[in-house]
C-alpha atoms as a PDB file:
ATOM      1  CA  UNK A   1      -0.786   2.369  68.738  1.00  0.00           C
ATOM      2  CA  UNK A   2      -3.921   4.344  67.632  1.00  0.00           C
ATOM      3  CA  UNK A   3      -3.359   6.951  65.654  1.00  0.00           C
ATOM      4  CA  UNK A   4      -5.268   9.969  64.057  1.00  0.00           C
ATOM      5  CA  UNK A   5      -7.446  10.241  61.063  1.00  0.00           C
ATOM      6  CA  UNK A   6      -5.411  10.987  57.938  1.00  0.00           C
ATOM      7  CA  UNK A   7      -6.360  14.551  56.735  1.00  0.00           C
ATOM      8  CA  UNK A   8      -8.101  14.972  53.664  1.00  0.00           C
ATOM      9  CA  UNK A   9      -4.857  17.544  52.738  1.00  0.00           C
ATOM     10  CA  UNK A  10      -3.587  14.000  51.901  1.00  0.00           C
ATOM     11  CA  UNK A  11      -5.780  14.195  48.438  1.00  0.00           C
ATOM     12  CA  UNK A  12      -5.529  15.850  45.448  1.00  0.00           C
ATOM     13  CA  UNK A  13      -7.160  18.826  44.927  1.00  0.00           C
ATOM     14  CA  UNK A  14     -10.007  18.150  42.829  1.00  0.00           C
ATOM     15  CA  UNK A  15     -11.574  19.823  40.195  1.00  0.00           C
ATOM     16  CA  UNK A  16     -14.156  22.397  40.151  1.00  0.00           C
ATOM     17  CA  UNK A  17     -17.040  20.841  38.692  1.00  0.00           C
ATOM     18  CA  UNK A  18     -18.507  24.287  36.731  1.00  0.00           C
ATOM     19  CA  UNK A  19     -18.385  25.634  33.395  1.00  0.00           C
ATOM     20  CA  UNK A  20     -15.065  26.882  32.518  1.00  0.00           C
ATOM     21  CA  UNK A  21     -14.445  30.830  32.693  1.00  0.00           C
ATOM     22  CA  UNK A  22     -13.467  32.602  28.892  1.00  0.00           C
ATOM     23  CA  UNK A  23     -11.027  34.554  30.162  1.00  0.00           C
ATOM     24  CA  UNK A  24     -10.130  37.541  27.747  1.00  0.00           C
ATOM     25  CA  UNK A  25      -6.046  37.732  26.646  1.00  0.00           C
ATOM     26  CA  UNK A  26      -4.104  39.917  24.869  1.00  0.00           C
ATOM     27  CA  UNK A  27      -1.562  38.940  22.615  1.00  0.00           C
ATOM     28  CA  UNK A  28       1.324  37.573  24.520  1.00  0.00           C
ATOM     29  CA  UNK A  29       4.928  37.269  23.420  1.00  0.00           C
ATOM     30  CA  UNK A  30       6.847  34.313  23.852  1.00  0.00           C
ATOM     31  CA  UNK A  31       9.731  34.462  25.531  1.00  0.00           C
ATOM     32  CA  UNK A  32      12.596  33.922  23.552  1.00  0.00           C
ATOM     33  CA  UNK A  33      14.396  30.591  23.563  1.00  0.00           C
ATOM     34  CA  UNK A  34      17.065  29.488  25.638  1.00  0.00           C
ATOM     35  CA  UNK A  35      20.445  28.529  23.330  1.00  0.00           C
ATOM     36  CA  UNK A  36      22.226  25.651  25.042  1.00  0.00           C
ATOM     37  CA  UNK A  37      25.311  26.203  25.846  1.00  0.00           C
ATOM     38  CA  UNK A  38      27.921  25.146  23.883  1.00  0.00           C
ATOM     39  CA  UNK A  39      30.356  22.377  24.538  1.00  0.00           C
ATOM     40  CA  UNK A  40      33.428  21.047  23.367  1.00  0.00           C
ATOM     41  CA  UNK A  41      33.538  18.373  21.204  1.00  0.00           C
ATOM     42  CA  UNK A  42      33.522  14.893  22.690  1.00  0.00           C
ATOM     43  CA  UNK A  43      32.134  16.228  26.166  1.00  0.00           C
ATOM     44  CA  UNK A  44      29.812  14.168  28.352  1.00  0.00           C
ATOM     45  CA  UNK A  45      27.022  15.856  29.939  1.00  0.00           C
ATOM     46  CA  UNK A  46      26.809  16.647  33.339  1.00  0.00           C
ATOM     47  CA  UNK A  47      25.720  13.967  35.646  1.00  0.00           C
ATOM     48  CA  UNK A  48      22.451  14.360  37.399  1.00  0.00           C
ATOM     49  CA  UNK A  49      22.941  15.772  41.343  1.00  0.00           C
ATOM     50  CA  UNK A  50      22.322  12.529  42.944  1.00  0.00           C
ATOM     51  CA  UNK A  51      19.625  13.010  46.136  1.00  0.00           C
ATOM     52  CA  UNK A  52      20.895  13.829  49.561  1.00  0.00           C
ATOM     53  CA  UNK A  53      22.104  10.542  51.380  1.00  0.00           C
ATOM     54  CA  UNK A  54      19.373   9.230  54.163  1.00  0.00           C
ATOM     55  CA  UNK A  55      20.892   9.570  57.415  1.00  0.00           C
ATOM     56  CA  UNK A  56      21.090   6.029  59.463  1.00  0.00           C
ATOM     57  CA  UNK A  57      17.914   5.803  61.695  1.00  0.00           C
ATOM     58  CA  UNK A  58      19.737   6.483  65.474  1.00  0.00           C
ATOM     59  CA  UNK A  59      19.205   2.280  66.860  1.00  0.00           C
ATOM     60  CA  UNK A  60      18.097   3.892  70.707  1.00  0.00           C
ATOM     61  CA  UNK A  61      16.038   5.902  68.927  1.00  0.00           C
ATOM     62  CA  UNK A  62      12.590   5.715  70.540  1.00  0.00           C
ATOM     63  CA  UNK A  63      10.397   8.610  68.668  1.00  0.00           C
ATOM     64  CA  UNK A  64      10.422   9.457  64.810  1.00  0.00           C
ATOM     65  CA  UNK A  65       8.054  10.901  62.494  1.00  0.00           C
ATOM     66  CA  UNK A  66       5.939  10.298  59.338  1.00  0.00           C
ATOM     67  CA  UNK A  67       5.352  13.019  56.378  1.00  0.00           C
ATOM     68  CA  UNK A  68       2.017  11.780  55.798  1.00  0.00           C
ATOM     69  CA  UNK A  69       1.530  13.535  52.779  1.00  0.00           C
ATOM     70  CA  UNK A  70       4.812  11.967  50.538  1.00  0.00           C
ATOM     71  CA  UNK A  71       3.530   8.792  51.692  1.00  0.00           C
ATOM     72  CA  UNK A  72       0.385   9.317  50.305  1.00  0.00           C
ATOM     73  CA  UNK A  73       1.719  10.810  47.179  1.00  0.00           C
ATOM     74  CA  UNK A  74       4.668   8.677  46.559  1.00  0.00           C
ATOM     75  CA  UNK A  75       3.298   5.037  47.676  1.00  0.00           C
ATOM     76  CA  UNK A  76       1.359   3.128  45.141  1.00  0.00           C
ATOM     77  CA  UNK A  77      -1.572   2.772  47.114  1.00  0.00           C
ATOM     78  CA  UNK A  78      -1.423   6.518  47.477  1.00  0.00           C
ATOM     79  CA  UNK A  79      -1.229   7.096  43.627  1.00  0.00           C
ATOM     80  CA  UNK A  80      -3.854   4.874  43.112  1.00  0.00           C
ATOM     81  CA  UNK A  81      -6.341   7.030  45.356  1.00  0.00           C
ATOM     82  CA  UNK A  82      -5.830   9.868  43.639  1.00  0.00           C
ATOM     83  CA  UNK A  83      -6.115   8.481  40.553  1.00  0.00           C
ATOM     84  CA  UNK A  84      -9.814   7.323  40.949  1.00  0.00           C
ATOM     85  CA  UNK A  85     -10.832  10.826  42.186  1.00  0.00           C
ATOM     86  CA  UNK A  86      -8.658  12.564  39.127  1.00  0.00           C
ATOM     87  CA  UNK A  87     -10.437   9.574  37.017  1.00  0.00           C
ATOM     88  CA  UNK A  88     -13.932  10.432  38.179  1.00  0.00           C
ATOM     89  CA  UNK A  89     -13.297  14.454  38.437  1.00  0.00           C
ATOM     90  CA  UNK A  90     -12.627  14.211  34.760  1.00  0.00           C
ATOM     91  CA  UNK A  91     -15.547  12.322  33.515  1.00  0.00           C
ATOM     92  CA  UNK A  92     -17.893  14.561  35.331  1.00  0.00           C
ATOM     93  CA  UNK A  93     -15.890  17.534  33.890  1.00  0.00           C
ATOM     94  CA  UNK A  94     -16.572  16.437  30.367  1.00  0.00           C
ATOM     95  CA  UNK A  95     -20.162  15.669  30.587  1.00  0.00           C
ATOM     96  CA  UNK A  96     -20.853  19.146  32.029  1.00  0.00           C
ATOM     97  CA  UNK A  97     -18.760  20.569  29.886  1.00  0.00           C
ATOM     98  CA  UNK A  98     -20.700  18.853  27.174  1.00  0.00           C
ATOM     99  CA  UNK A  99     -24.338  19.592  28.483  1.00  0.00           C
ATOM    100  CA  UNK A 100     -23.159  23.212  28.843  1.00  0.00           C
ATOM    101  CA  UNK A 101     -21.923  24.011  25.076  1.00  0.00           C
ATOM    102  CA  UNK A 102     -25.621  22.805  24.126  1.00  0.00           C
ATOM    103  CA  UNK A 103     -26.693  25.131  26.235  1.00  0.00           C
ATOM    104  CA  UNK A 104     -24.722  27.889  25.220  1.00  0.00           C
ATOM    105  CA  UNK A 105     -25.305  27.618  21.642  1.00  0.00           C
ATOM    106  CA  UNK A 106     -29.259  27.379  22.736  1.00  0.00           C
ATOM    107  CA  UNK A 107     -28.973  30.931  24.583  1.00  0.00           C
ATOM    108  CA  UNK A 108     -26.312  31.882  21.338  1.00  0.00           C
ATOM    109  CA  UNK A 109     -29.713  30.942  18.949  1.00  0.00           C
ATOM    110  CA  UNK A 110     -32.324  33.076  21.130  1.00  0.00           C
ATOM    111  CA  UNK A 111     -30.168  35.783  20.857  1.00  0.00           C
ATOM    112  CA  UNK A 112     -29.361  36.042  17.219  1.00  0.00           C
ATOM    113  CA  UNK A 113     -32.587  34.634  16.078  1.00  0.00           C
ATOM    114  CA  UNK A 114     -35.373  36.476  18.359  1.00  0.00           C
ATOM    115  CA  UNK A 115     -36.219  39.093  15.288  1.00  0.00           C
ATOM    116  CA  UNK A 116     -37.269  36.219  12.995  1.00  0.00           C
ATOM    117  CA  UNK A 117     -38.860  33.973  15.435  1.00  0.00           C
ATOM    118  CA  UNK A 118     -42.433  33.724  16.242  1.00  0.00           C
ATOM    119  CA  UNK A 119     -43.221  34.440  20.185  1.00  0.00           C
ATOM    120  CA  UNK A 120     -44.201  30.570  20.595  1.00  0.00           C
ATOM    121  CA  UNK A 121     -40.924  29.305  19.139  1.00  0.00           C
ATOM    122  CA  UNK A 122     -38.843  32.310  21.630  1.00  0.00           C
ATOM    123  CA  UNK A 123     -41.304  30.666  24.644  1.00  0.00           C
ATOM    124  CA  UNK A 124     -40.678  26.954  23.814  1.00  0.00           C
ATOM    125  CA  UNK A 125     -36.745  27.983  22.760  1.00  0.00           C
ATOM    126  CA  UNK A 126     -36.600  29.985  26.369  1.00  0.00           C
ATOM    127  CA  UNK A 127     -38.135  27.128  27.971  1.00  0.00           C
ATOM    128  CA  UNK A 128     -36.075  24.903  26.638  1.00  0.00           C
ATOM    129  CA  UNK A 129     -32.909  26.706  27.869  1.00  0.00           C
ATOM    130  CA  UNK A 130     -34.061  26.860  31.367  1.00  0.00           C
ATOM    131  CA  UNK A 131     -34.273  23.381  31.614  1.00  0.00           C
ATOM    132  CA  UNK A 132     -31.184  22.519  30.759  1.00  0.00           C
ATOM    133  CA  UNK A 133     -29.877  25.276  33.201  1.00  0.00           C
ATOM    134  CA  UNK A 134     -31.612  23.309  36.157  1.00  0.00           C
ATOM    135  CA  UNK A 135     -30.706  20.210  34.528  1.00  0.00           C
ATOM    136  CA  UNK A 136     -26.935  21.269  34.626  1.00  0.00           C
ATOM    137  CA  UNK A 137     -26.803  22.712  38.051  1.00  0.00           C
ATOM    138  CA  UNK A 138     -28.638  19.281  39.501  1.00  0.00           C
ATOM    139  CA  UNK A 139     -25.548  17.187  37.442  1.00  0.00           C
ATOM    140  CA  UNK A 140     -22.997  20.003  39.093  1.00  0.00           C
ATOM    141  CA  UNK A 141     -24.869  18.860  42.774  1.00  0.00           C
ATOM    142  CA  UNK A 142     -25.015  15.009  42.120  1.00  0.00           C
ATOM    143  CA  UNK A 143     -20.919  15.028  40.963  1.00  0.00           C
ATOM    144  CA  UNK A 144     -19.813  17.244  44.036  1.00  0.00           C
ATOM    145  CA  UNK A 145     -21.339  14.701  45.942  1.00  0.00           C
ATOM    146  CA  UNK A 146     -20.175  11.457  44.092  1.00  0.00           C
ATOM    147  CA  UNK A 147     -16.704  12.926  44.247  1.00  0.00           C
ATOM    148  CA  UNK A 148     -17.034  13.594  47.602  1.00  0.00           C
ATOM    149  CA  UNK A 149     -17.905  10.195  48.833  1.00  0.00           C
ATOM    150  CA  UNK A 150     -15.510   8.512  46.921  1.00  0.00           C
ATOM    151  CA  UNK A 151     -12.831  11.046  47.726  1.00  0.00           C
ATOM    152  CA  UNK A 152     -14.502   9.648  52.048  1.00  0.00           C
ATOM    153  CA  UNK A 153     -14.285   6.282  50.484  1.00  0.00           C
ATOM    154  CA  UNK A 154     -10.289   6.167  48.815  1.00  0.00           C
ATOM    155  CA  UNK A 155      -9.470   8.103  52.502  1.00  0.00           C
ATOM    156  CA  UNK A 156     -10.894   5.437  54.625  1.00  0.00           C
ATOM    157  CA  UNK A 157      -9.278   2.505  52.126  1.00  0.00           C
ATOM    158  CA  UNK A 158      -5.838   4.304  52.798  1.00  0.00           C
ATOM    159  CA  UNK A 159      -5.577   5.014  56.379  1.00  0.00           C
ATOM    160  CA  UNK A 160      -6.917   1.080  56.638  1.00  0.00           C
ATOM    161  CA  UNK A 161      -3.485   0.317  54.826  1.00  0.00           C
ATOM    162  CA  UNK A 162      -1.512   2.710  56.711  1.00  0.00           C
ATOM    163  CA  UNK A 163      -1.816   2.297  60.154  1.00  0.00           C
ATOM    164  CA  UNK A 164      -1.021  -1.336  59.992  1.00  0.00           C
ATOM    165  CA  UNK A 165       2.083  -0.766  57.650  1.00  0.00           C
ATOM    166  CA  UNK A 166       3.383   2.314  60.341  1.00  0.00           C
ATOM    167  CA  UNK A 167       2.350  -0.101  63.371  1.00  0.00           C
ATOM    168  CA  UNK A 168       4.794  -2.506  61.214  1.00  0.00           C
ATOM    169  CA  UNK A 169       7.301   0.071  60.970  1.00  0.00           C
ATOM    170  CA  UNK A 170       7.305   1.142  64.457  1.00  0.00           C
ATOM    171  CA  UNK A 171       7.650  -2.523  66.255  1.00  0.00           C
ATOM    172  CA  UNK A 172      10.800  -3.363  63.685  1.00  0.00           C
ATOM    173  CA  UNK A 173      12.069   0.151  65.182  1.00  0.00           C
ATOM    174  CA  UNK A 174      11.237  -0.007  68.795  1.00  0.00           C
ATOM    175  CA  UNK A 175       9.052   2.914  68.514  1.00  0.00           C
ATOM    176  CA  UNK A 176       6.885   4.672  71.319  1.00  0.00           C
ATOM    177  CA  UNK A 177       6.261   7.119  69.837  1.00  0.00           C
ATOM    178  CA  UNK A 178       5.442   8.110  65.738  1.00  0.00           C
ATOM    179  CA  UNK A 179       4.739  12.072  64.978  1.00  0.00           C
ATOM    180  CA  UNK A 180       2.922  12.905  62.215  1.00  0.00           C
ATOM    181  CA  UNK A 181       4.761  16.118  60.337  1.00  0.00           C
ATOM    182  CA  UNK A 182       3.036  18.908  59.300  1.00  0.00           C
ATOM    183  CA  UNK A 183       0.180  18.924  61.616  1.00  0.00           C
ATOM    184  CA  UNK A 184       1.163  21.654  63.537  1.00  0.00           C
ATOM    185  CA  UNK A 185       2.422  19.502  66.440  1.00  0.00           C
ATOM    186  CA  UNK A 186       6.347  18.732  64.947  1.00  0.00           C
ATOM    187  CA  UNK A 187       8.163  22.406  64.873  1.00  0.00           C
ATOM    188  CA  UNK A 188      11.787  20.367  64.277  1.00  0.00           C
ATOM    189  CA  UNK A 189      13.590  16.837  64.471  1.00  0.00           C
ATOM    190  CA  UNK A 190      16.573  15.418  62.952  1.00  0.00           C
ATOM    191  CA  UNK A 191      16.177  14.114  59.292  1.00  0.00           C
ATOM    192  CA  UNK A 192      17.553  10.680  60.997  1.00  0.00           C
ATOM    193  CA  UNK A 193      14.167  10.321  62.521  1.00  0.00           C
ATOM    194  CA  UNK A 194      12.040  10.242  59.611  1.00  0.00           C
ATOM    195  CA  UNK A 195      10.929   7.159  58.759  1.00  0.00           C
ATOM    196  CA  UNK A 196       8.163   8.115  56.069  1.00  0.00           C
ATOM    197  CA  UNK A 197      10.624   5.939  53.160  1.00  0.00           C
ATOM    198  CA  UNK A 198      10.449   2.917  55.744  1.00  0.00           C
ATOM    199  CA  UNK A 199       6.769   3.870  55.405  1.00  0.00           C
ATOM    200  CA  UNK A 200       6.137   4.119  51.879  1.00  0.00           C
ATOM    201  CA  UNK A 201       8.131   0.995  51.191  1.00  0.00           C
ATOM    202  CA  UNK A 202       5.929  -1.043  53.927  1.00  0.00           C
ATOM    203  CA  UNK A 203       3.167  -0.211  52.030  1.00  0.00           C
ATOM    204  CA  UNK A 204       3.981  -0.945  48.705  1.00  0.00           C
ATOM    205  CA  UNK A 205       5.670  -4.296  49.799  1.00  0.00           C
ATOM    206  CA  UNK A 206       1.744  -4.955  51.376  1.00  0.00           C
ATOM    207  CA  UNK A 207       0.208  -3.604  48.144  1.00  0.00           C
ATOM    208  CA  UNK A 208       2.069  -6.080  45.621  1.00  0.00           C
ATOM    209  CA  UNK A 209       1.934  -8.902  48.035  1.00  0.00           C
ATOM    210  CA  UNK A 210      -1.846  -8.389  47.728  1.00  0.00           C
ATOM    211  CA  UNK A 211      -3.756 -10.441  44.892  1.00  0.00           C
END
């Protein structure tokens, strides 16, 4: 069965390569801290609310539906994705953020220095500053776009590992049909019909099968 591109909503949201805003706070106060409650002596603590049990899939069941977005965050192909682009966000992050305290304390000089300096020294000092501003909004351009293509890249890698592992899922079933929730195009179906845990698990069972 062919299905449709996955969305790039499937990603993580990644981060705005530019210089970070100094936003002015006021003094906060904390809030003040929470006393746990007391309990008798010898008490065990509460057990953790165990998750709602999965509903058994209906066996003449010929339609379900995928939440392509937990599979993407909660399969291990899925988490790998989005670490690369989080890996790769953050390097670029630094190295701008790096480039852009030198220039900083460049415009920081001009300014306190100007009175004493002789007009070549301003010139070469000013020049100096404006090339590192192109120089820094080039390395902004050139990481928006190597984030971009590998965030393209780590898309096209996953939807080549998930439509096999939901055809997989879908022939074990019976399926005709496999909705994709969230798009717009599911409103409402029983929680029996979701099959994104058969899903995730398909995938990971490829993933560590894989050398």
């Amino acid at each position: 069965m062919k299905l449709l591109s996955v969305v790039a909503a499937m990603m993580v949201a990644l981060v705005a390569l530019t210089a970070p805003a100094q936003v002015a706070a006021g003094p906060q106060t904390p809030a003040p801290a929470q006393t746990p409650a007391a309990q008798p002596p010898g008490a065990q603590p509460p057990e953790p609310t165990p998750p709602p049990a999965r509903l058994p899939f209906p066996p003449d069941a010929t339609q379900a539906y995928v939440d392509l977005g937990r599979v993407a965050s909660e399969s291990l192909d899925g988490q790998e994705a989005n670490r690369r682009v989080q890996e790769l966000s953050a390097q670029k992050l630094q190295v701008l953020e790096g480039r852009t305290v030198e220039l900083q304390a460049n415009q920081q000089k001009l300014q306190q220095n100007a009175s004493v300096m002789s007009a070549e020294a301003q010139l070469q000092l000013q020049r100096e500053i404006e090339r590192m501003t192109r120089e820094i909004q080039r390395m902004s351009e050139d990481a928006d776009t190597e984030l971009a293509e590998l965030q393209q890249t780590v898309q096209i890698e996953f939807q080549q590992k998930l439509v096999p592992a939901i055809d997989r899922v879908a022939a074990s079933k019976g399926l005709r049909l496999v909705f994709s929730a969230g798009d717009g195009g599911l409103v409402w179906a029983t929680p029996a019909l979701d099959i994104t845990a058969d899903v995730v698990a398909e995938l990971d069972k490829a993933s560590q099968q894989t050398p």
